[in-house]
N, C-alpha and C. Protein backbone atom coordinates (compact mmCIF):
# COMPACT_ATOMS: atom_id res chain seq x y z
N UNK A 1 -49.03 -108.60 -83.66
CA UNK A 1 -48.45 -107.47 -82.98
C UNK A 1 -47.89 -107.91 -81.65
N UNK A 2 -46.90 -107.35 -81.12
CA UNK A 2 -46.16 -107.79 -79.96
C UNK A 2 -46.69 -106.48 -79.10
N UNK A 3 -46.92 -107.84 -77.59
CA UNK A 3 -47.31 -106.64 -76.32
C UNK A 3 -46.77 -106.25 -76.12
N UNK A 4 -46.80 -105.04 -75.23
CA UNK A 4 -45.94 -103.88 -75.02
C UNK A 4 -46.07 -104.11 -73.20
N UNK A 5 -44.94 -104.06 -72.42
CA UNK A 5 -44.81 -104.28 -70.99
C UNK A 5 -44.88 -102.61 -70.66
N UNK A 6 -46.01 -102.14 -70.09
CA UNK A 6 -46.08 -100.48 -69.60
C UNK A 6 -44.59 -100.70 -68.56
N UNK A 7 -44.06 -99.45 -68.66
CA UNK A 7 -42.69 -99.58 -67.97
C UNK A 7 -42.89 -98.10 -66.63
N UNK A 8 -44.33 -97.88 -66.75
CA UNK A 8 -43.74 -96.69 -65.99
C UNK A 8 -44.90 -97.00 -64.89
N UNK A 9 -45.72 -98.25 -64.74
CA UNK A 9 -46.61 -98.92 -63.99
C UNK A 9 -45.56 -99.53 -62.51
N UNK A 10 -46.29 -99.52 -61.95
CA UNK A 10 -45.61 -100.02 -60.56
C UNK A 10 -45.31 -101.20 -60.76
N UNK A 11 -44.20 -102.19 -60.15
CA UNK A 11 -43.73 -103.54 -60.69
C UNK A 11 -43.93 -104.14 -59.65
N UNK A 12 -43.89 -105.61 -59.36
CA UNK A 12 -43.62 -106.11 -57.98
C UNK A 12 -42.40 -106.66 -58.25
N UNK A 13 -41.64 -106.31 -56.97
CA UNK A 13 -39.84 -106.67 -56.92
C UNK A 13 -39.87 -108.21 -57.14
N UNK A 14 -38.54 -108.16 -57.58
CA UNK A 14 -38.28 -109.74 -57.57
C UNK A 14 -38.57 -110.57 -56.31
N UNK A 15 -38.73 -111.26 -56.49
CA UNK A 15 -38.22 -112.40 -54.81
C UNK A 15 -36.75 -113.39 -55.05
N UNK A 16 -36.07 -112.77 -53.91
CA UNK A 16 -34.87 -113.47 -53.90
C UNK A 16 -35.04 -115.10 -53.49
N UNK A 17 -34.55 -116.09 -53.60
CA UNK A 17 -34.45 -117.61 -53.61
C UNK A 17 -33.85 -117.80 -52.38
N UNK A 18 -33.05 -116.52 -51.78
CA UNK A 18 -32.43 -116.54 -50.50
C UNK A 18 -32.99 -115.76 -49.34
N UNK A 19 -34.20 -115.18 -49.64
CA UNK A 19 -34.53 -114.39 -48.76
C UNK A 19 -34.77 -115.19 -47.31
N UNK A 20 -35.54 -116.44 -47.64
CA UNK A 20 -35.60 -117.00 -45.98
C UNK A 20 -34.72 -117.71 -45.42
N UNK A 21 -33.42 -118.05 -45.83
CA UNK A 21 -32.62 -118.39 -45.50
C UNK A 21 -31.63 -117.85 -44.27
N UNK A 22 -31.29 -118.33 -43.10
CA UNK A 22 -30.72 -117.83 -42.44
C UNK A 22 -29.17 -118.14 -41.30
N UNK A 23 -28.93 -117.40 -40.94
CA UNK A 23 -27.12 -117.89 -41.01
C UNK A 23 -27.15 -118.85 -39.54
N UNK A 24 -28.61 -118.06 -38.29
CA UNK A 24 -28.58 -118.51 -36.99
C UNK A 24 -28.60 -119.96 -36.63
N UNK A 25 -27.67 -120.58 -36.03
CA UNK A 25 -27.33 -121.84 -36.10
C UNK A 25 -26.27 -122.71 -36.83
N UNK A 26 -25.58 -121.97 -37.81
CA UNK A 26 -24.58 -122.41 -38.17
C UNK A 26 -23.76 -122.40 -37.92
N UNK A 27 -22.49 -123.64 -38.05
CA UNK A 27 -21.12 -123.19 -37.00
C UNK A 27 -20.11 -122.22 -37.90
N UNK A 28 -19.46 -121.69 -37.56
CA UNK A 28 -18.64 -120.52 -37.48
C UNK A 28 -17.66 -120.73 -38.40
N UNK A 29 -17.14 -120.10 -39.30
CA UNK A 29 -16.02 -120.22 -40.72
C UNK A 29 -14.88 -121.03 -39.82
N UNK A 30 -14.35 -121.79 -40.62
CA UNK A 30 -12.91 -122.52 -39.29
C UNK A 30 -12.15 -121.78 -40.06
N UNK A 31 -10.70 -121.42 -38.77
CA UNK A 31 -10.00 -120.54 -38.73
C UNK A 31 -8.83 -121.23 -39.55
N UNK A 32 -8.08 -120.36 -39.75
CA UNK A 32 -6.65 -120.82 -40.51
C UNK A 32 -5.90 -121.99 -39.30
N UNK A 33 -5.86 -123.10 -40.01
CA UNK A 33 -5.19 -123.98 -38.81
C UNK A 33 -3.46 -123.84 -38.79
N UNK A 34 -3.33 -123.39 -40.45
CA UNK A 34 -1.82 -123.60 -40.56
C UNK A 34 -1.08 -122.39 -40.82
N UNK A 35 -0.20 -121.49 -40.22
CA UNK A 35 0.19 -120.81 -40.09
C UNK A 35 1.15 -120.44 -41.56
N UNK A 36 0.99 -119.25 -42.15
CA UNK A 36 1.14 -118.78 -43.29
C UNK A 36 2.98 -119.52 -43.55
N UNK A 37 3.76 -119.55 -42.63
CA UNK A 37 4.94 -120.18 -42.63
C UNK A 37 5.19 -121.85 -42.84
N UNK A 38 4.21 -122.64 -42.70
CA UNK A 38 3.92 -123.92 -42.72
C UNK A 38 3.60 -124.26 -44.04
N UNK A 39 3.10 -122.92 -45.05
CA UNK A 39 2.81 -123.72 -46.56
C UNK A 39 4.17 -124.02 -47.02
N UNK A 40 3.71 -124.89 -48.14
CA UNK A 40 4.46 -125.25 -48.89
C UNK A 40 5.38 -124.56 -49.79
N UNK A 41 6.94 -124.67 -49.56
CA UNK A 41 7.66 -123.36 -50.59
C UNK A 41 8.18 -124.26 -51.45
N UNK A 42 8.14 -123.50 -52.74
CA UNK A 42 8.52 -124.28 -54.15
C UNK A 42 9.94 -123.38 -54.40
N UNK A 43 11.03 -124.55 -54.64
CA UNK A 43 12.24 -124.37 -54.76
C UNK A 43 12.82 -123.63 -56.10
N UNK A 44 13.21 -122.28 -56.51
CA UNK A 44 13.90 -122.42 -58.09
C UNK A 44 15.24 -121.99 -57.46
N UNK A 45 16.10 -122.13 -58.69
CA UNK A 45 17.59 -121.99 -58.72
C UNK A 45 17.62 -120.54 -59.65
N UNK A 46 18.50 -119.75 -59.13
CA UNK A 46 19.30 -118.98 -59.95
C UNK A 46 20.55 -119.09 -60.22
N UNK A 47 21.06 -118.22 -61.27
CA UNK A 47 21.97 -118.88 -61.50
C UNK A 47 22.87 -117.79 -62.68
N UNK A 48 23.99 -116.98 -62.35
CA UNK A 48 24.23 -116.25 -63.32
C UNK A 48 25.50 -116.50 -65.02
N UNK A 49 24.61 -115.93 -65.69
CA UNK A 49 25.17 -117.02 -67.35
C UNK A 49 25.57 -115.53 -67.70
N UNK A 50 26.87 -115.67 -68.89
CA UNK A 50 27.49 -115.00 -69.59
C UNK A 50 28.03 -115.19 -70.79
N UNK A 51 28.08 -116.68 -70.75
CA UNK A 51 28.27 -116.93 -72.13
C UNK A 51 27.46 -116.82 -73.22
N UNK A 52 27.69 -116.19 -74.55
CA UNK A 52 27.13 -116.03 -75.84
C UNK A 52 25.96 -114.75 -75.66
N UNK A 53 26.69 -113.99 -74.76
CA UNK A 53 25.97 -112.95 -74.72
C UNK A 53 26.29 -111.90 -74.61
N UNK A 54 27.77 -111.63 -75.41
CA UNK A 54 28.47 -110.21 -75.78
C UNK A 54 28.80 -110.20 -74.33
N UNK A 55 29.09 -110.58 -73.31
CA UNK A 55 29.81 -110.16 -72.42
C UNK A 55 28.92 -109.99 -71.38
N UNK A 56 27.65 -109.80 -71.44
CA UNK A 56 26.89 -109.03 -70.69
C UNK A 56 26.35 -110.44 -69.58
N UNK A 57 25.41 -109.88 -68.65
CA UNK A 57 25.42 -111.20 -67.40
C UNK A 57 23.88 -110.89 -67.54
N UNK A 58 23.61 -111.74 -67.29
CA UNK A 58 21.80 -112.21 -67.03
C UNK A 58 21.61 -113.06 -65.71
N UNK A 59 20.67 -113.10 -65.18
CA UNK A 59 20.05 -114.06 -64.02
C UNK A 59 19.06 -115.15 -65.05
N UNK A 60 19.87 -116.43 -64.78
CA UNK A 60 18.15 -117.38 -64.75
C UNK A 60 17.83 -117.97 -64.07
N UNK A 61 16.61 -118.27 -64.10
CA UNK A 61 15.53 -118.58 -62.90
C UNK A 61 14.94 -119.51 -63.28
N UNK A 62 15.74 -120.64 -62.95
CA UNK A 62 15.42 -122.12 -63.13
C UNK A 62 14.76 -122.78 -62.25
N UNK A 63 14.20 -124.40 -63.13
CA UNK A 63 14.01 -125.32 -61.90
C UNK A 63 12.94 -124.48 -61.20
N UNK A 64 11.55 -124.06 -62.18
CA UNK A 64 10.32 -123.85 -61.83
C UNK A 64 9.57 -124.38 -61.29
N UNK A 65 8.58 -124.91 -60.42
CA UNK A 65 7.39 -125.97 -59.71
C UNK A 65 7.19 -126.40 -61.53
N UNK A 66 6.57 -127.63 -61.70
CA UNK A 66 6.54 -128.32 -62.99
C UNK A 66 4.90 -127.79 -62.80
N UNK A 67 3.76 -127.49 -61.58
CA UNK A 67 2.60 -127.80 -62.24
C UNK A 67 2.35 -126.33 -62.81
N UNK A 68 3.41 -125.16 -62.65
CA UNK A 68 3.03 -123.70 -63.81
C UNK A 68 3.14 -124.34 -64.73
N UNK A 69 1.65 -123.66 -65.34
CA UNK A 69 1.78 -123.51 -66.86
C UNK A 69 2.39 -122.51 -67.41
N UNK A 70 2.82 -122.58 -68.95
CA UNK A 70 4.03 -121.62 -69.65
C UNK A 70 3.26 -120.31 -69.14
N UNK A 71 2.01 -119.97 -69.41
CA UNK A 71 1.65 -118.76 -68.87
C UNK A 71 1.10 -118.01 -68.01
N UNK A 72 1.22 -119.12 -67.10
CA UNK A 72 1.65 -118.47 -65.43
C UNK A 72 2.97 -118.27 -65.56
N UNK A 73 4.56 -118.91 -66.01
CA UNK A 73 5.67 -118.58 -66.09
C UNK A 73 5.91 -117.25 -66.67
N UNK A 74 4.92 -117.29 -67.51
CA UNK A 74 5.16 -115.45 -68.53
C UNK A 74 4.41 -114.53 -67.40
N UNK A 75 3.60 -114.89 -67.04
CA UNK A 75 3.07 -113.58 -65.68
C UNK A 75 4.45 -113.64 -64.84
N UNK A 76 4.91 -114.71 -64.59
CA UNK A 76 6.17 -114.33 -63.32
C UNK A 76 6.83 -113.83 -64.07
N UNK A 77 7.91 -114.26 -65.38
CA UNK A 77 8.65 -113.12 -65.76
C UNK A 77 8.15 -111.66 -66.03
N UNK A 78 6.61 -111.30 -66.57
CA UNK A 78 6.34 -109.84 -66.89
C UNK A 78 6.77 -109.37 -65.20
N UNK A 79 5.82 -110.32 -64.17
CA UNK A 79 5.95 -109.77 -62.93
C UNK A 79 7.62 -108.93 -62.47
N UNK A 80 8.65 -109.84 -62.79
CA UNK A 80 10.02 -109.37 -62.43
C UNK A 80 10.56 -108.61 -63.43
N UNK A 81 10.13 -108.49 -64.25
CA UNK A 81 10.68 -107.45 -65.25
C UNK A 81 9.90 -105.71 -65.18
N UNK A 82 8.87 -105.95 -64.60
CA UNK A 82 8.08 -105.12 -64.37
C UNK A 82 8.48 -104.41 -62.90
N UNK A 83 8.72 -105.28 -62.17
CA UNK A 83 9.35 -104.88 -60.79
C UNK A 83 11.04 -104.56 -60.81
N UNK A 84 11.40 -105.06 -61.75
CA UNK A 84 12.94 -104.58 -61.30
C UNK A 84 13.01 -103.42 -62.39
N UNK A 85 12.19 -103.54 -63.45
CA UNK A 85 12.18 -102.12 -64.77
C UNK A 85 13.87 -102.77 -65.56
N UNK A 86 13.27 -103.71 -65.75
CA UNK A 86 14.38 -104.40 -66.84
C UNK A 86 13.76 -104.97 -67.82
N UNK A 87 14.61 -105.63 -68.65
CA UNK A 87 14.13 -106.50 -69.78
C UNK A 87 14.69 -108.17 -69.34
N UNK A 88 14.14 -109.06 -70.02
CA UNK A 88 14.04 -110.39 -70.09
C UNK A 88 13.81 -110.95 -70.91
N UNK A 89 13.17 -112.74 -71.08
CA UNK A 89 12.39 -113.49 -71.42
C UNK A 89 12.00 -115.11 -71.15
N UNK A 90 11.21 -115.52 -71.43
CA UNK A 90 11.13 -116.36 -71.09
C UNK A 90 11.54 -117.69 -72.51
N UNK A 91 12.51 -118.77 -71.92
CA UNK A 91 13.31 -119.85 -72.47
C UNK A 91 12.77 -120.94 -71.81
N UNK A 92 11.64 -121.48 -72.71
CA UNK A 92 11.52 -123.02 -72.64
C UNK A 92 10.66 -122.80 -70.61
N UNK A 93 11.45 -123.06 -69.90
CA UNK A 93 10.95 -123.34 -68.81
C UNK A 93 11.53 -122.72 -67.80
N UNK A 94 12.01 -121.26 -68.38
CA UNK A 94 13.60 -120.43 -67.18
C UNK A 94 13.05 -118.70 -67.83
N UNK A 95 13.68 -118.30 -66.97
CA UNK A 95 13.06 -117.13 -67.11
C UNK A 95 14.45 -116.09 -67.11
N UNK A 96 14.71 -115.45 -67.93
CA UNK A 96 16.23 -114.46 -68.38
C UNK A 96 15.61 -113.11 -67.81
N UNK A 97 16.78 -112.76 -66.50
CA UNK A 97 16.57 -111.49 -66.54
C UNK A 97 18.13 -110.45 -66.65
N UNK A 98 17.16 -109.76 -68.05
CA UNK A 98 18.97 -109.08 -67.52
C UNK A 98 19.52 -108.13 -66.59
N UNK A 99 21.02 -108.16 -66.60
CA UNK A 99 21.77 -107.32 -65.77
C UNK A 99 22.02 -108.20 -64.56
N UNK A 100 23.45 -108.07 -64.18
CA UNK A 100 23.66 -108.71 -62.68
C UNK A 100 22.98 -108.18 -61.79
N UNK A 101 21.69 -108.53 -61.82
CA UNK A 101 20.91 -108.31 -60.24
C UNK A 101 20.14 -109.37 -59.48
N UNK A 102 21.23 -109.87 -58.87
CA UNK A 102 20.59 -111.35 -58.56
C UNK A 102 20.04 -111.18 -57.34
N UNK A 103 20.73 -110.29 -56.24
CA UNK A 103 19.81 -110.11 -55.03
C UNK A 103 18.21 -109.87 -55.20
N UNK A 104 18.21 -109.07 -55.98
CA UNK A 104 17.20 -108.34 -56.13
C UNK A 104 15.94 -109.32 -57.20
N UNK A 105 16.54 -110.33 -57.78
CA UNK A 105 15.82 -111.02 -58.21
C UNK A 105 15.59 -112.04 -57.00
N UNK A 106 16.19 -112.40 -56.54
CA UNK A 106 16.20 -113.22 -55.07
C UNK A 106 15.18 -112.98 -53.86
N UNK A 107 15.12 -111.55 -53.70
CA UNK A 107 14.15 -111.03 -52.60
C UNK A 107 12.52 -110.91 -53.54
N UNK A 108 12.54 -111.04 -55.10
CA UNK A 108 11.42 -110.59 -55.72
C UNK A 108 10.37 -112.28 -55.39
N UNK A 109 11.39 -113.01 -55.39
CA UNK A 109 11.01 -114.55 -55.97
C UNK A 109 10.86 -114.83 -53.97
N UNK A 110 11.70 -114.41 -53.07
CA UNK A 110 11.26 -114.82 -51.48
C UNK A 110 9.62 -114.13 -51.33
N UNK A 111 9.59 -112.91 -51.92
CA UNK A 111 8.41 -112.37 -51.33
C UNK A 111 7.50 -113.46 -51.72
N UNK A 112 7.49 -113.69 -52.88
CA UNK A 112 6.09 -115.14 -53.45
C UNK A 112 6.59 -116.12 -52.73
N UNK A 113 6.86 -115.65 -51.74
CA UNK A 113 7.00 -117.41 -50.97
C UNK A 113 7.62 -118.55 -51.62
N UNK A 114 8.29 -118.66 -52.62
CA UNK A 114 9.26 -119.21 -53.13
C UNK A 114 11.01 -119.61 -52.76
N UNK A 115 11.51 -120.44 -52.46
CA UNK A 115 12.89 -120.85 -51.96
C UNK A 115 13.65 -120.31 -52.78
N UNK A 116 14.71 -120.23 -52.40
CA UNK A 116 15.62 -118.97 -53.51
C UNK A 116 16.62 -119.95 -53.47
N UNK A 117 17.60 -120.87 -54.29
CA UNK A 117 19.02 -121.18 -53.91
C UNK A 117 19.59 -121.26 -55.49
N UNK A 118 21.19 -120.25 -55.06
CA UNK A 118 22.04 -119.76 -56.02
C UNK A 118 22.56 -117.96 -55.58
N UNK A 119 22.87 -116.94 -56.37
CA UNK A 119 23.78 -115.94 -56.22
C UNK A 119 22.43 -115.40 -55.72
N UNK A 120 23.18 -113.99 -55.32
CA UNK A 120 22.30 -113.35 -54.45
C UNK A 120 22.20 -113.39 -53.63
N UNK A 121 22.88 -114.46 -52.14
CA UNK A 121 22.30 -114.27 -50.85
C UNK A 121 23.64 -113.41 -49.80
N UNK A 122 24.18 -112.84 -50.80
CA UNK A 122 25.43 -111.77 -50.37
C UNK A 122 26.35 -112.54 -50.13
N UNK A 123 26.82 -113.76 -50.24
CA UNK A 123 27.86 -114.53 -50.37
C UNK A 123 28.40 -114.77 -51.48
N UNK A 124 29.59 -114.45 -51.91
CA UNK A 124 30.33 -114.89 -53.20
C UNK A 124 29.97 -116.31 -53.75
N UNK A 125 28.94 -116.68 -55.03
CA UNK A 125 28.96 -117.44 -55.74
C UNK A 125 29.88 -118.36 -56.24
């Protein structure tokens, strides 16, 4: 027969492994040394294509950082397709978004701290 643990008996609490542990004397979290402008920005190209596509214009978004993996690349395209309320996909290592909206793919890709160079920066391509 298996014992039965009374459950409605008073218990003694756990003991935490950290309870005597204490913070007084330790030195202090170090602060951000490098200023959020000093990281590192990873370069893609845009770039707008029309051929073999009934006429219509797409943005791609080339010339990704090599260490994304394919599906971190599929979170960035859901991400911009989701933010601009368009359709896309993702090709090999580029990311199709449609409709000529390259600014707007441009400012999506600056906010991630990403380098933007190609259409979109209000200068004729």
């Amino acid at each position: 027969m298996s014992k039965k643990i009374p459950i409605s008996a008073p218990q003694q609490p756990l003991q935490s492994p950290f309870s005597t542990l204490s913070s007084v004397g330790l030195p202090e979290a170090p602060a951000d040394s490098a200023p959020s402008s000093a990281k590192k920005k990873f370069r893609i190209v845009l770039r707008r294509e029309r051929a073999q596509r009934g006429g219509k214009i797409v943005i791609v978004v080339s010339q990704l950082p090599p260490h994304l993996s394919i599906l971190e690349i599929e979170e960035l395209a859901r991400g911009v397709r989701r933010h601009l309320a368009c359709g896309g996909a993702v090709r090999g290592r580029e990311i199709e978004v449609q409709g000529d909206q390259a600014e707007r793919v441009r400012r999506y890709f600056e906010d991630l701290a990403y380098e933007v160079v190609g259409p979109g920066s209000g200068a004729p391509f």
